[in-house]
C-alpha atoms as a PDB file:
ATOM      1  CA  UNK A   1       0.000   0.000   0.000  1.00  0.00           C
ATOM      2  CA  UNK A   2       1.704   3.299  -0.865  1.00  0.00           C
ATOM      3  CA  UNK A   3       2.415   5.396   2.232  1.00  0.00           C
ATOM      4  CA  UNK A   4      -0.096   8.330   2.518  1.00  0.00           C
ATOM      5  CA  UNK A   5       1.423  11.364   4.471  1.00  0.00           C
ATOM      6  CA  UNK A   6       2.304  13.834   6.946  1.00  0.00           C
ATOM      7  CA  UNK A   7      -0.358  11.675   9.643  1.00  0.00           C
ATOM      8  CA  UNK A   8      -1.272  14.340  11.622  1.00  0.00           C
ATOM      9  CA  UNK A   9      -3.920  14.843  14.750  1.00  0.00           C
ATOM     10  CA  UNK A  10      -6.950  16.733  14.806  1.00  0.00           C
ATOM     11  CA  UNK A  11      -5.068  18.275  18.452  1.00  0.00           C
ATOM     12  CA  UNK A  12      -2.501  19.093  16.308  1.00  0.00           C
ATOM     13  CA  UNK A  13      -4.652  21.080  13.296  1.00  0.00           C
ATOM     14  CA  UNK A  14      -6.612  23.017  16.398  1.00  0.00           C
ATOM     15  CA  UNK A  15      -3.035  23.722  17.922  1.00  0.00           C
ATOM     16  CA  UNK A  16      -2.180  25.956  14.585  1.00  0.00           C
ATOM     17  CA  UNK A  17      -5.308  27.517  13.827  1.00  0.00           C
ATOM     18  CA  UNK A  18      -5.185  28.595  17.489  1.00  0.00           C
ATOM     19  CA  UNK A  19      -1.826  30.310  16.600  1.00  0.00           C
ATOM     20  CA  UNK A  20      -3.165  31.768  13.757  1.00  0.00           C
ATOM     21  CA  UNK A  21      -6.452  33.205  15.032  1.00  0.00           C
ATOM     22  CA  UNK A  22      -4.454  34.038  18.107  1.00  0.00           C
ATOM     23  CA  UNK A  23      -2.086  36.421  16.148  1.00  0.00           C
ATOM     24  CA  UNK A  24       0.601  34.405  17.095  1.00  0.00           C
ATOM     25  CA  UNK A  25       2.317  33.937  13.782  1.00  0.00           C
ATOM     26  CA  UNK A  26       1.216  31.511  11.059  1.00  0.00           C
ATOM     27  CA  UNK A  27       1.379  27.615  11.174  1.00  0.00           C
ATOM     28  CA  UNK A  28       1.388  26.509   7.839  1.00  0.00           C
ATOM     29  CA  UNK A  29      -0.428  23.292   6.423  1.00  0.00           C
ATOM     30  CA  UNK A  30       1.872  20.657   5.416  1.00  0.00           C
ATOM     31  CA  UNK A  31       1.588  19.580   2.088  1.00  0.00           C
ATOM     32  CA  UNK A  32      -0.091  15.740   1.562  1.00  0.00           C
ATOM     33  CA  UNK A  33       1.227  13.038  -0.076  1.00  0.00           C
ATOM     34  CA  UNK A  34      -1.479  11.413  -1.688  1.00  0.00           C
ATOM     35  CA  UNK A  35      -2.164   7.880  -3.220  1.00  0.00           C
ATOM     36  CA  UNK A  36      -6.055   8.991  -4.494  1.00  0.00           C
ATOM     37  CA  UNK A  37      -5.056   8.188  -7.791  1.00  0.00           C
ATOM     38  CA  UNK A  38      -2.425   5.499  -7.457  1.00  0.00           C
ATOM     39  CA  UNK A  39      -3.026   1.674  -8.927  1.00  0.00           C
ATOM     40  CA  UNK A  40      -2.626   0.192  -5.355  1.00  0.00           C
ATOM     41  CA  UNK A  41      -4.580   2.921  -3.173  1.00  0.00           C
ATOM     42  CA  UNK A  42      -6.410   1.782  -0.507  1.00  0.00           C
ATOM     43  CA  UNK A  43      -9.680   3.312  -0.790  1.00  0.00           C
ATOM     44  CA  UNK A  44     -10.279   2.646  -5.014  1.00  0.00           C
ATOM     45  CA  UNK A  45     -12.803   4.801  -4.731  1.00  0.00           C
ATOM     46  CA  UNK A  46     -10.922   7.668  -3.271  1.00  0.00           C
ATOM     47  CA  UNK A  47     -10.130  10.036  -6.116  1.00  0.00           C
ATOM     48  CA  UNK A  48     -13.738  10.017  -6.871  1.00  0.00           C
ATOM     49  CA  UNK A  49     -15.035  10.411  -3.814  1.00  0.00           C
ATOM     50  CA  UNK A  50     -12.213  13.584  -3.516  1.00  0.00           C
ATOM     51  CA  UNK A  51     -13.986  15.054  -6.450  1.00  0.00           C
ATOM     52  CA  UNK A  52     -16.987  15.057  -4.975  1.00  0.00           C
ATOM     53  CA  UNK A  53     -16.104  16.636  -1.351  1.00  0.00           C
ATOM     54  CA  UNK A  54     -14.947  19.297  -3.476  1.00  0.00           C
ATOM     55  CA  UNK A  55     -17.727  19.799  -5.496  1.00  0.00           C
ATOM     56  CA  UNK A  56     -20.151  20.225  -2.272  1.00  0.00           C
ATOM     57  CA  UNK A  57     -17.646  22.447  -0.222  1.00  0.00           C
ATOM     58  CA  UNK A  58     -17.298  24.478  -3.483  1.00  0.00           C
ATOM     59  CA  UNK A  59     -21.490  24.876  -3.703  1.00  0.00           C
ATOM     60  CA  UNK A  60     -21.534  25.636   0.116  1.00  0.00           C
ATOM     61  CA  UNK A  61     -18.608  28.096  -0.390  1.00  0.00           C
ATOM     62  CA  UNK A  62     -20.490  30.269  -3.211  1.00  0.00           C
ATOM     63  CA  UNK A  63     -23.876  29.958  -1.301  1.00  0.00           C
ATOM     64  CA  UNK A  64     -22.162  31.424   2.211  1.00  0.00           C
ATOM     65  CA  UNK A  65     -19.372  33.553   0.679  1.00  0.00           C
ATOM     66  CA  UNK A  66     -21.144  35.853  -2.084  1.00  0.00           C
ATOM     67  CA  UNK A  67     -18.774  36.965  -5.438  1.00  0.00           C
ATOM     68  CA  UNK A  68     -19.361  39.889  -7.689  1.00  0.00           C
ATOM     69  CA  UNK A  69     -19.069  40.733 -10.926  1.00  0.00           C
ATOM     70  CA  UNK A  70     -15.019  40.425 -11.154  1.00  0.00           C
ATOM     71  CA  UNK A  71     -15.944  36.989  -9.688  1.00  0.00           C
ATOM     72  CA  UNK A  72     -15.331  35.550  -6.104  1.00  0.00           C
ATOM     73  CA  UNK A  73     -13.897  36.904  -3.107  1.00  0.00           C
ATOM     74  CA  UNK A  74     -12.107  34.295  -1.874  1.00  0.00           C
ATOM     75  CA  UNK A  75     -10.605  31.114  -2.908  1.00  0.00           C
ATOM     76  CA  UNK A  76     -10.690  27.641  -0.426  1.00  0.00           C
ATOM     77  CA  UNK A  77      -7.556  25.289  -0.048  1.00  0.00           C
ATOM     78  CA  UNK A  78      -8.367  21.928   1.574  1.00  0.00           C
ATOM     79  CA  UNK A  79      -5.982  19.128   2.283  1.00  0.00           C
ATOM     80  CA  UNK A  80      -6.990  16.274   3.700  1.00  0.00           C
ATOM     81  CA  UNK A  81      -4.723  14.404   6.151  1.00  0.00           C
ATOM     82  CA  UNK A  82      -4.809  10.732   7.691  1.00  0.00           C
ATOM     83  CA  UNK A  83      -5.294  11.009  11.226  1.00  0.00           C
ATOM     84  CA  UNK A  84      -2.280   9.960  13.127  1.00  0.00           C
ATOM     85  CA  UNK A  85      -4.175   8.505  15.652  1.00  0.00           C
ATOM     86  CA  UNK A  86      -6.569   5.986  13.468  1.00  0.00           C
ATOM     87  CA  UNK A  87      -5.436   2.593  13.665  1.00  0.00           C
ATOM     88  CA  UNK A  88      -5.310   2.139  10.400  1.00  0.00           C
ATOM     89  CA  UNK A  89      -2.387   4.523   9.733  1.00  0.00           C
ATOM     90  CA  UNK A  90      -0.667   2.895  12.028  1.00  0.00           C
ATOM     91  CA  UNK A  91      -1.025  -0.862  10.657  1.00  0.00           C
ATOM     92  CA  UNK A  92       3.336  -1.620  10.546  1.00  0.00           C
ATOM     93  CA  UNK A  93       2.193  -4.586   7.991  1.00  0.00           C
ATOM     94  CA  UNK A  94       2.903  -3.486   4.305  1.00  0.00           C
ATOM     95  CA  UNK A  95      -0.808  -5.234   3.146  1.00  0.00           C
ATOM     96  CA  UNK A  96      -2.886  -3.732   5.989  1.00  0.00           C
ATOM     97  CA  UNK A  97      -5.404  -2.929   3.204  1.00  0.00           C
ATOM     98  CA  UNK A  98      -5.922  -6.555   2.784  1.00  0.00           C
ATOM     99  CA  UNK A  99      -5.065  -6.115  -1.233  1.00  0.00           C
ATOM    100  CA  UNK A 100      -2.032  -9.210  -0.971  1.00  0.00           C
ATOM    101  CA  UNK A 101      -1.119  -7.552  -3.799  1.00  0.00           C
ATOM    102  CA  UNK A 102       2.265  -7.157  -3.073  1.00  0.00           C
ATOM    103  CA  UNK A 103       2.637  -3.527  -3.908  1.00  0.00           C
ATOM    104  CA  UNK A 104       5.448  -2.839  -1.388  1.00  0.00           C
ATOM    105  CA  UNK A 105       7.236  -6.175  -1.896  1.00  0.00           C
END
């Protein structure tokens, strides 16, 4: 299974938007390693499933943040992360998605 990363905690996320909001500098987002679109990904469905969490955060977006005629205000990043502390992230055997594929052989 290829390795999806940073794992991070949803303690950990809080911790830097605290910072942020707090004026306390800026925590930046790591950027993700992804395997959404890889022949051995876990989740087959992933990349798909991506698409479409985009598409409905976009529609909430534009129905809560209103645009103009020289277009939208803002723009949204989104990263999704595995969460460090999920058991399945943490799986030390290469076929923890149960493929036997051997992908990481």
């Amino acid at each position: 299974m290829p390795e999806i990363y940073p794992k991070v905690t949803r303690a950990k996320l809080k911790q830097s938007a605290r910072k942020t909001r707090s004026g306390k500098g800026r925590a930046s987002l790591p950027g993700v390693k992804t395997d959404a679109k890889h022949a051995n990904a876990t989740d087959k469905c992933g990349y798909t499933a991506n698409r479409e969490l985009a598409r409905l955060i976009n529609k909430a977006m534009r129905s809560a943040k209103k645009s103009d005629k020289a277009g939208q205000h803002f723009v949204l990043g989104w990263r999704l992360y595995p969460n460090k502390n999920h058991p399945r992230w943490n799986d030390k055997d290469v076929h923890s998605c149960g493929c036997g594929c051997g992908c990481s052989a």
